[in-house]
Protein backbone atom coordinates (compact mmCIF):
# COMPACT_ATOMS: atom_id res chain seq x y z
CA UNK A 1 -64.92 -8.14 -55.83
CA UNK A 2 -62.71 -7.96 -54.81
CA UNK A 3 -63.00 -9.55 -51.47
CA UNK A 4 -61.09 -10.74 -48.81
CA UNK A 5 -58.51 -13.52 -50.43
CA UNK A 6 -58.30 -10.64 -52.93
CA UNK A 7 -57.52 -7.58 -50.94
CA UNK A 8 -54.88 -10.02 -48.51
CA UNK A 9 -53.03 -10.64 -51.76
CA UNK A 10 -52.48 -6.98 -52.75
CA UNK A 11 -51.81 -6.44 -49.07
CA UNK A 12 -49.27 -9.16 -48.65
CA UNK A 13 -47.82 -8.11 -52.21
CA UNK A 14 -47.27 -4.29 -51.56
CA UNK A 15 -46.12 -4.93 -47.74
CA UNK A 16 -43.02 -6.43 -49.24
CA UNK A 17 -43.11 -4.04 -52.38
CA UNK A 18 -43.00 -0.66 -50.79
CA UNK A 19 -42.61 -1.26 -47.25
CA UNK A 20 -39.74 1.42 -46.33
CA UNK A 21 -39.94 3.48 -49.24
CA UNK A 22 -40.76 7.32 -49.43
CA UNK A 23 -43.24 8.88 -51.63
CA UNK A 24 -41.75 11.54 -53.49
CA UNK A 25 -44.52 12.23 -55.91
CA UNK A 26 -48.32 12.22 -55.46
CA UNK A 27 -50.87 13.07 -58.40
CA UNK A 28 -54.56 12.63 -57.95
CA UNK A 29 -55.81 12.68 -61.90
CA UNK A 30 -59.55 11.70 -60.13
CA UNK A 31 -60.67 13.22 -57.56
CA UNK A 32 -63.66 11.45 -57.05
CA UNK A 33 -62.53 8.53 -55.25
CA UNK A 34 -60.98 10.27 -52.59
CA UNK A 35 -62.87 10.27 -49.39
CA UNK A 36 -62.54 12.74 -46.14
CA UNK A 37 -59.77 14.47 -47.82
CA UNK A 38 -59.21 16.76 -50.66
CA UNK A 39 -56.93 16.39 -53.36
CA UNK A 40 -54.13 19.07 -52.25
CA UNK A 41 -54.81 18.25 -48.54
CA UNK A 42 -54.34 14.15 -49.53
CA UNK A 43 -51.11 14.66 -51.59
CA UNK A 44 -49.63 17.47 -49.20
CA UNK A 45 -49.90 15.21 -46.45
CA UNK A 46 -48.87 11.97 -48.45
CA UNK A 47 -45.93 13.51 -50.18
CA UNK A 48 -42.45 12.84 -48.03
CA UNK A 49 -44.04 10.44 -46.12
CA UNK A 50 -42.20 6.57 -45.22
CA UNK A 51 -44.38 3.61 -46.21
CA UNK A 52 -44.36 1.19 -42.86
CA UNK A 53 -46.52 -1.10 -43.41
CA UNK A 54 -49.12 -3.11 -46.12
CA UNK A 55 -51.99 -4.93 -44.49
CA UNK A 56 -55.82 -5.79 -44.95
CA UNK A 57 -58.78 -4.97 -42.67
CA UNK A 58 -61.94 -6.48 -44.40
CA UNK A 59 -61.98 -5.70 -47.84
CA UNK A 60 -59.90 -2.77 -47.25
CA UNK A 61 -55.98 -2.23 -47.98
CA UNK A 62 -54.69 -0.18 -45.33
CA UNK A 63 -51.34 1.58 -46.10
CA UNK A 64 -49.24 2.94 -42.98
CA UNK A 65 -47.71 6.07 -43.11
CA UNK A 66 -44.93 7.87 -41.13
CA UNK A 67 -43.51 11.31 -41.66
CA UNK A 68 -40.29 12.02 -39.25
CA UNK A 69 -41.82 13.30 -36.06
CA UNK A 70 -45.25 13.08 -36.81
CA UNK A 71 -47.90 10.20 -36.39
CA UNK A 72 -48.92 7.26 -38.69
CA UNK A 73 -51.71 7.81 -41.18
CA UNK A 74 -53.60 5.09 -42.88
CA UNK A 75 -54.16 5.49 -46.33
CA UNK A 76 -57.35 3.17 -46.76
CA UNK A 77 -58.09 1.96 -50.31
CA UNK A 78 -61.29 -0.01 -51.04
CA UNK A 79 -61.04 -1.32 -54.43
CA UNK A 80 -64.66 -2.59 -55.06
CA UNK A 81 -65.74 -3.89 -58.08
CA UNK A 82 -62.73 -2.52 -61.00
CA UNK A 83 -60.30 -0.92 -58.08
CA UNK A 84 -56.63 -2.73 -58.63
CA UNK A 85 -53.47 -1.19 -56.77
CA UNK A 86 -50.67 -1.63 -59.13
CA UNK A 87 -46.86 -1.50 -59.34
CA UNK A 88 -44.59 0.17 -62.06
CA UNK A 89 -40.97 0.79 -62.42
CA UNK A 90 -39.12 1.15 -65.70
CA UNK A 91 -38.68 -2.71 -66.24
CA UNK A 92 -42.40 -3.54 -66.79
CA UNK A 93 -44.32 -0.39 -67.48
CA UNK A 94 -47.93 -0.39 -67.01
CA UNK A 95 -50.20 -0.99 -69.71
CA UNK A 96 -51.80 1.68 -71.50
CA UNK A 97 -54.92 0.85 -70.60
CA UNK A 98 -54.04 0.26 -66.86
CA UNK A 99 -52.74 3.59 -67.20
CA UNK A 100 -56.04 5.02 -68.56
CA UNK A 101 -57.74 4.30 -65.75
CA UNK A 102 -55.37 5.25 -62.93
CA UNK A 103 -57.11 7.48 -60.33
CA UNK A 104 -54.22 8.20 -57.93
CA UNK A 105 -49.99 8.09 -58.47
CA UNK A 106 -47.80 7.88 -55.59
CA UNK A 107 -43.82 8.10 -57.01
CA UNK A 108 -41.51 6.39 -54.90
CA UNK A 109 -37.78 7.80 -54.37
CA UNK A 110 -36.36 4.55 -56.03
CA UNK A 111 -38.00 5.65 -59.43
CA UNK A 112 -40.93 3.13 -59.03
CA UNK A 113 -44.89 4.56 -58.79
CA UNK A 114 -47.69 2.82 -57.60
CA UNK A 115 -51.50 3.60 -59.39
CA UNK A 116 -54.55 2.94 -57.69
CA UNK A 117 -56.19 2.29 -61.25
CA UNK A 118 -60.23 2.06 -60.58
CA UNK A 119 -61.56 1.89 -64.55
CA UNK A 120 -65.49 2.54 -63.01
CA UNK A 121 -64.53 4.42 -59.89
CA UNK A 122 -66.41 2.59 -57.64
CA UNK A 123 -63.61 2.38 -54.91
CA UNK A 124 -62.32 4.91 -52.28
CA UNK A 125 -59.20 5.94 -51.21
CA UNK A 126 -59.37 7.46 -47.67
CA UNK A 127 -56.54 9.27 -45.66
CA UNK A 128 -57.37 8.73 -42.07
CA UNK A 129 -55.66 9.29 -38.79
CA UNK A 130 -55.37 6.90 -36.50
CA UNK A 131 -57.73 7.96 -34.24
CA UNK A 132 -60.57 8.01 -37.17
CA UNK A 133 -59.67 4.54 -38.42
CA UNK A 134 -59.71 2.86 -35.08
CA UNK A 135 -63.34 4.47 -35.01
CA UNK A 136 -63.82 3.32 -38.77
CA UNK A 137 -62.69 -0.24 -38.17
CA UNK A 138 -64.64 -0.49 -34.78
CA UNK A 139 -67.93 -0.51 -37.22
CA UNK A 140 -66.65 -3.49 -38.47
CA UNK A 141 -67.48 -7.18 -37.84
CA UNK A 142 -65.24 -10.26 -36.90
CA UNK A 143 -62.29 -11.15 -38.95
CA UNK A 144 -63.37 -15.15 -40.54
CA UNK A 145 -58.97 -16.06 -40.35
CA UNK A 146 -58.53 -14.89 -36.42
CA UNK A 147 -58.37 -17.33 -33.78
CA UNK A 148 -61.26 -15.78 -32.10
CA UNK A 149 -63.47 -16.55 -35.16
CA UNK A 150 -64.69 -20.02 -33.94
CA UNK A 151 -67.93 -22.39 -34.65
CA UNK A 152 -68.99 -21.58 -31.26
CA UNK A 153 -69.17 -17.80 -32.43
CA UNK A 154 -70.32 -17.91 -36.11
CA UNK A 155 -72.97 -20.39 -34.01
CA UNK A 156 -73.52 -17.61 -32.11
CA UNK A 157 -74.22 -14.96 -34.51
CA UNK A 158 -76.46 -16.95 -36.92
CA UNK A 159 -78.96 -17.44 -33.77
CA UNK A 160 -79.29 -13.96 -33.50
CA UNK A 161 -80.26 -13.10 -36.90
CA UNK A 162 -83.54 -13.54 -38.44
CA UNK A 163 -81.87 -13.10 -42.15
CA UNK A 164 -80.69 -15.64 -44.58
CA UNK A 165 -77.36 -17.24 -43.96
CA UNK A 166 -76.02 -16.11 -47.24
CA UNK A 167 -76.96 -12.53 -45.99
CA UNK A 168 -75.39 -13.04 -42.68
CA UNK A 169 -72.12 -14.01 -43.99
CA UNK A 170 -71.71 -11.14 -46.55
CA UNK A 171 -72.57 -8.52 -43.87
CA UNK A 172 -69.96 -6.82 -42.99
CA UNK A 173 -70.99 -5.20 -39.64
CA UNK A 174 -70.72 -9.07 -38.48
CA UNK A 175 -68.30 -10.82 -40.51
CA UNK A 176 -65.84 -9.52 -43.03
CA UNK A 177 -64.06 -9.81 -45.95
CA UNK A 178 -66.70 -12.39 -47.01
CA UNK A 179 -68.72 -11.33 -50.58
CA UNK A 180 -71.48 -13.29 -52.71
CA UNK A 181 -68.05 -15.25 -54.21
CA UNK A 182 -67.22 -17.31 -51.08
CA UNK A 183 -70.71 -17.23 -49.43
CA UNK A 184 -71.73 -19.29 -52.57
CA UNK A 185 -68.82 -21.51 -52.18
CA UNK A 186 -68.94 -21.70 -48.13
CA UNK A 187 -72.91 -22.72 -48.31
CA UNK A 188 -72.39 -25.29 -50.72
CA UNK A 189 -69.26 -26.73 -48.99
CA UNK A 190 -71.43 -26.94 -45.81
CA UNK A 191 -74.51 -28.23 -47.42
CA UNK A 192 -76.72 -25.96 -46.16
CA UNK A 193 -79.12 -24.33 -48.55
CA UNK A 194 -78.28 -20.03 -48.09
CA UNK A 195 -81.73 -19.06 -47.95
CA UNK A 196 -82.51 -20.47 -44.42
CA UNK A 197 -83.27 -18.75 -42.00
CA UNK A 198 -79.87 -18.37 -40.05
CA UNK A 199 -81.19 -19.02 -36.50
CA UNK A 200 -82.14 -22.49 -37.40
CA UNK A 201 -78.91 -23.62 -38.25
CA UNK A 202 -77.70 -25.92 -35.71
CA UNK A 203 -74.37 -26.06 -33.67
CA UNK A 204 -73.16 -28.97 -35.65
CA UNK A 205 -74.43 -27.28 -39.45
CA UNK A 206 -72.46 -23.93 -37.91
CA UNK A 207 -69.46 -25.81 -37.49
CA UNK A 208 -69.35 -27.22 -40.70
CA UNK A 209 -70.13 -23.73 -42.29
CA UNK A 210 -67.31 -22.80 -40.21
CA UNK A 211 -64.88 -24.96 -41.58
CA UNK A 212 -66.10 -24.17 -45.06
CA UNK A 213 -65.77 -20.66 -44.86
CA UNK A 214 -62.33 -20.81 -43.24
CA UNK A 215 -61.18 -23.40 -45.74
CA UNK A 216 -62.20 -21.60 -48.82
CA UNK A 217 -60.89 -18.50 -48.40
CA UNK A 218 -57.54 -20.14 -47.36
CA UNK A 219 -57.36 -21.49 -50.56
CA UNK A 220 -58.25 -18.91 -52.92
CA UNK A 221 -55.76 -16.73 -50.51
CA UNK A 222 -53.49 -19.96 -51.81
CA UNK A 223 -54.27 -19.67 -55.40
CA UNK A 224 -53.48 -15.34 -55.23
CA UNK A 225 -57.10 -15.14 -55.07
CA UNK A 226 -60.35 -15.23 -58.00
CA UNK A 227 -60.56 -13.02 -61.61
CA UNK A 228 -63.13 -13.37 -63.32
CA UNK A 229 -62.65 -9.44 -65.10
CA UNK A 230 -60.95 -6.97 -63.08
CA UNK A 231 -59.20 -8.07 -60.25
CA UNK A 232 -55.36 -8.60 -60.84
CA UNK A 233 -52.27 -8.64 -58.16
CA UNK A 234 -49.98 -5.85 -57.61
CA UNK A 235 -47.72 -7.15 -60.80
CA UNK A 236 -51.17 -7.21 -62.50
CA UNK A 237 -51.36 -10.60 -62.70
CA UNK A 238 -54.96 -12.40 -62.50
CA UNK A 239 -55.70 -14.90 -59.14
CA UNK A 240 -56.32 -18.47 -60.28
CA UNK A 241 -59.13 -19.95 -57.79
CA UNK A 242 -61.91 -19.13 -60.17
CA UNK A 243 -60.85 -22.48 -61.71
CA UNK A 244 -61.55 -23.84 -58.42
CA UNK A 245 -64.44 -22.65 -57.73
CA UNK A 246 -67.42 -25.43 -57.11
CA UNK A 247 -70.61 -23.40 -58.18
CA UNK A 248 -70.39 -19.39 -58.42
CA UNK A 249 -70.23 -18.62 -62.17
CA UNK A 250 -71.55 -22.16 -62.69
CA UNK A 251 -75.30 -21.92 -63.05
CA UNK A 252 -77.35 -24.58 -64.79
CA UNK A 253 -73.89 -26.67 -64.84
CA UNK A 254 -73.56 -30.26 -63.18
CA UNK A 255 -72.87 -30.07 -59.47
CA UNK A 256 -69.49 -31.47 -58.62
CA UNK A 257 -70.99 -33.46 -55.97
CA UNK A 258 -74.17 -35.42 -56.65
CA UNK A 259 -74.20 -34.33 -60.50
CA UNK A 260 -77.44 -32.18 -60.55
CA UNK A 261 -78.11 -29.22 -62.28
CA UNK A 262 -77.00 -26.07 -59.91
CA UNK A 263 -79.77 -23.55 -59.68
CA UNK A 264 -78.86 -19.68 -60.50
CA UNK A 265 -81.65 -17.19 -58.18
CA UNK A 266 -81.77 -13.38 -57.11
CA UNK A 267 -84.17 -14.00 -55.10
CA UNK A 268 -82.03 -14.27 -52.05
CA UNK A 269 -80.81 -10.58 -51.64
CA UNK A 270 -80.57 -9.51 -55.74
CA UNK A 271 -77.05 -10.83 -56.35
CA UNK A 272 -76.79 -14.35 -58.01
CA UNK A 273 -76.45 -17.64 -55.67
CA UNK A 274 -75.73 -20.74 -57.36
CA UNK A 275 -76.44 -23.71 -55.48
CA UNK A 276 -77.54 -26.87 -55.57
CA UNK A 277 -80.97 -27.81 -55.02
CA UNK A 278 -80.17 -31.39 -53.79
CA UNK A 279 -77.17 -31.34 -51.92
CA UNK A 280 -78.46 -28.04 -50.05
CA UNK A 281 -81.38 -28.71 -48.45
């Protein structure tokens, strides 16, 4: 966490936030979670910079940058597990213990500041140029909402891997944005039991995975995404799909199809899959 429905919220959030403001201030409290860049170099070439744009790659928040006459930079944050980007202004303050965490400050000129509050400091924040972030991004796999994400191609890439499905879907070199949250829900959706061995998943059990995937993050993208501790919005707000949610977090409960018990294992790749042993063959 957070992953993909969660990072497109803050995205979507701060693009209409801060888009076209100027960063008058920057403070790095913790240096530790900045990446490729040192704390004077980040907020010397941060500070009097525009804000253009707010968008996701993966699990990643990528801010745009402008300074008059001089290139975009991305400022890439990857929250992780406790990373949140958050919003204050003089109206709603942050909390103290938001504010206890909060690795990096960027003031804006209309009197508002936004924290990148991380309370383990398991997230980055990068500066990169756009040369380094095309590079970075290259590295990455397929994004599971573009039109070129089909069956055909998540068909495709589960016949060329010898791994699990689960595994497949949570790697990030092949498909992104997806964590252990939605592979859970996407498997189960699709009826296919994670552990198989992805190649023998046939065209028609690829399309339904397809369609599961696609349709679950949609709808926790619907729902502002899934908090189960740290994850909140930009206004700090929690996402509300983890009421949704058909069997992560729901081991040894009823499953909402057939009513067995759902099984709770490591044994796939040491995270917990929920599933259920009937429905998923």
């Amino acid at each position: 966490m957070p992953e993909l429905p969660e990072t497109e919220t803050i995205a979507r959030d701060l693009d209409r936030e801060v888009t076209g403001a100027r960063i008058v201030t920057v403070r790095v409290s913790r240096p530790d979670v900045l990446r490729e860049v040192a704390s004077r170099a980040f907020a010397q070439r941060v500070t009097g910079a525009t804000i253009l744009r707010c968008w996701r790659r993966a699990k990643l928040v990528v801010i745009d940058l402008s300074t008059a006459g001089q290139a975009a930079n991305h400022i890439v944050v990857q929250p992780r597990f406790t990373g949140a980007l958050l919003m204050e202004d003089a109206y709603a303050p942050l909390p103290p213990e938001e504010r206890r965490y909060s690795t990096v400050t960027l003031a804006l000129e209309d009197g508002r500041t936004l924290h990148y509050r991380d309370i383990r400091r398991l997230g980055t924040v990068t500066l990169m140029s756009p040369e380094r972030f095309r590079e970075y991004s290259a590295s990455l796999g397929i994004e599971p909402l573009d039109q070129a994400f089909t069956a055909a191609h998540l068909s495709a890439l589960l016949r060329a891997s010898r791994q699990a499905v689960k595994k497949v879907l949570m790697d990030q070199r092949v498909l992104v944005g997806v964590g252990n949250i939605y592979a859970n829900e996407a498997a189960w959706r699709a009826r296919i039991d994670p552990s198989r061995a992805a190649r023998t998943i046939t065209d028609a059990e690829a399309a339904a995975l397809h369609e599961a995937v696609v349709g679950v993050l949609r709808e926790s993208i619907a729902a502002r995404g899934t908090s189960f501790r740290d994850y909140r919005d930009v206004a700090g707000r929690r996402g509300a799909f983890a009421a949704k949610l058909s069997v992560y977090g729901r081991a040894a409960q009823p499953c909402l199809r057939c009513g067995s018990r759902l099984v709770g294992t490591h044994a796939i790749d040491g995270r917990m899959t929920v599933l259920c042993a009937r429905c998923q063959e």
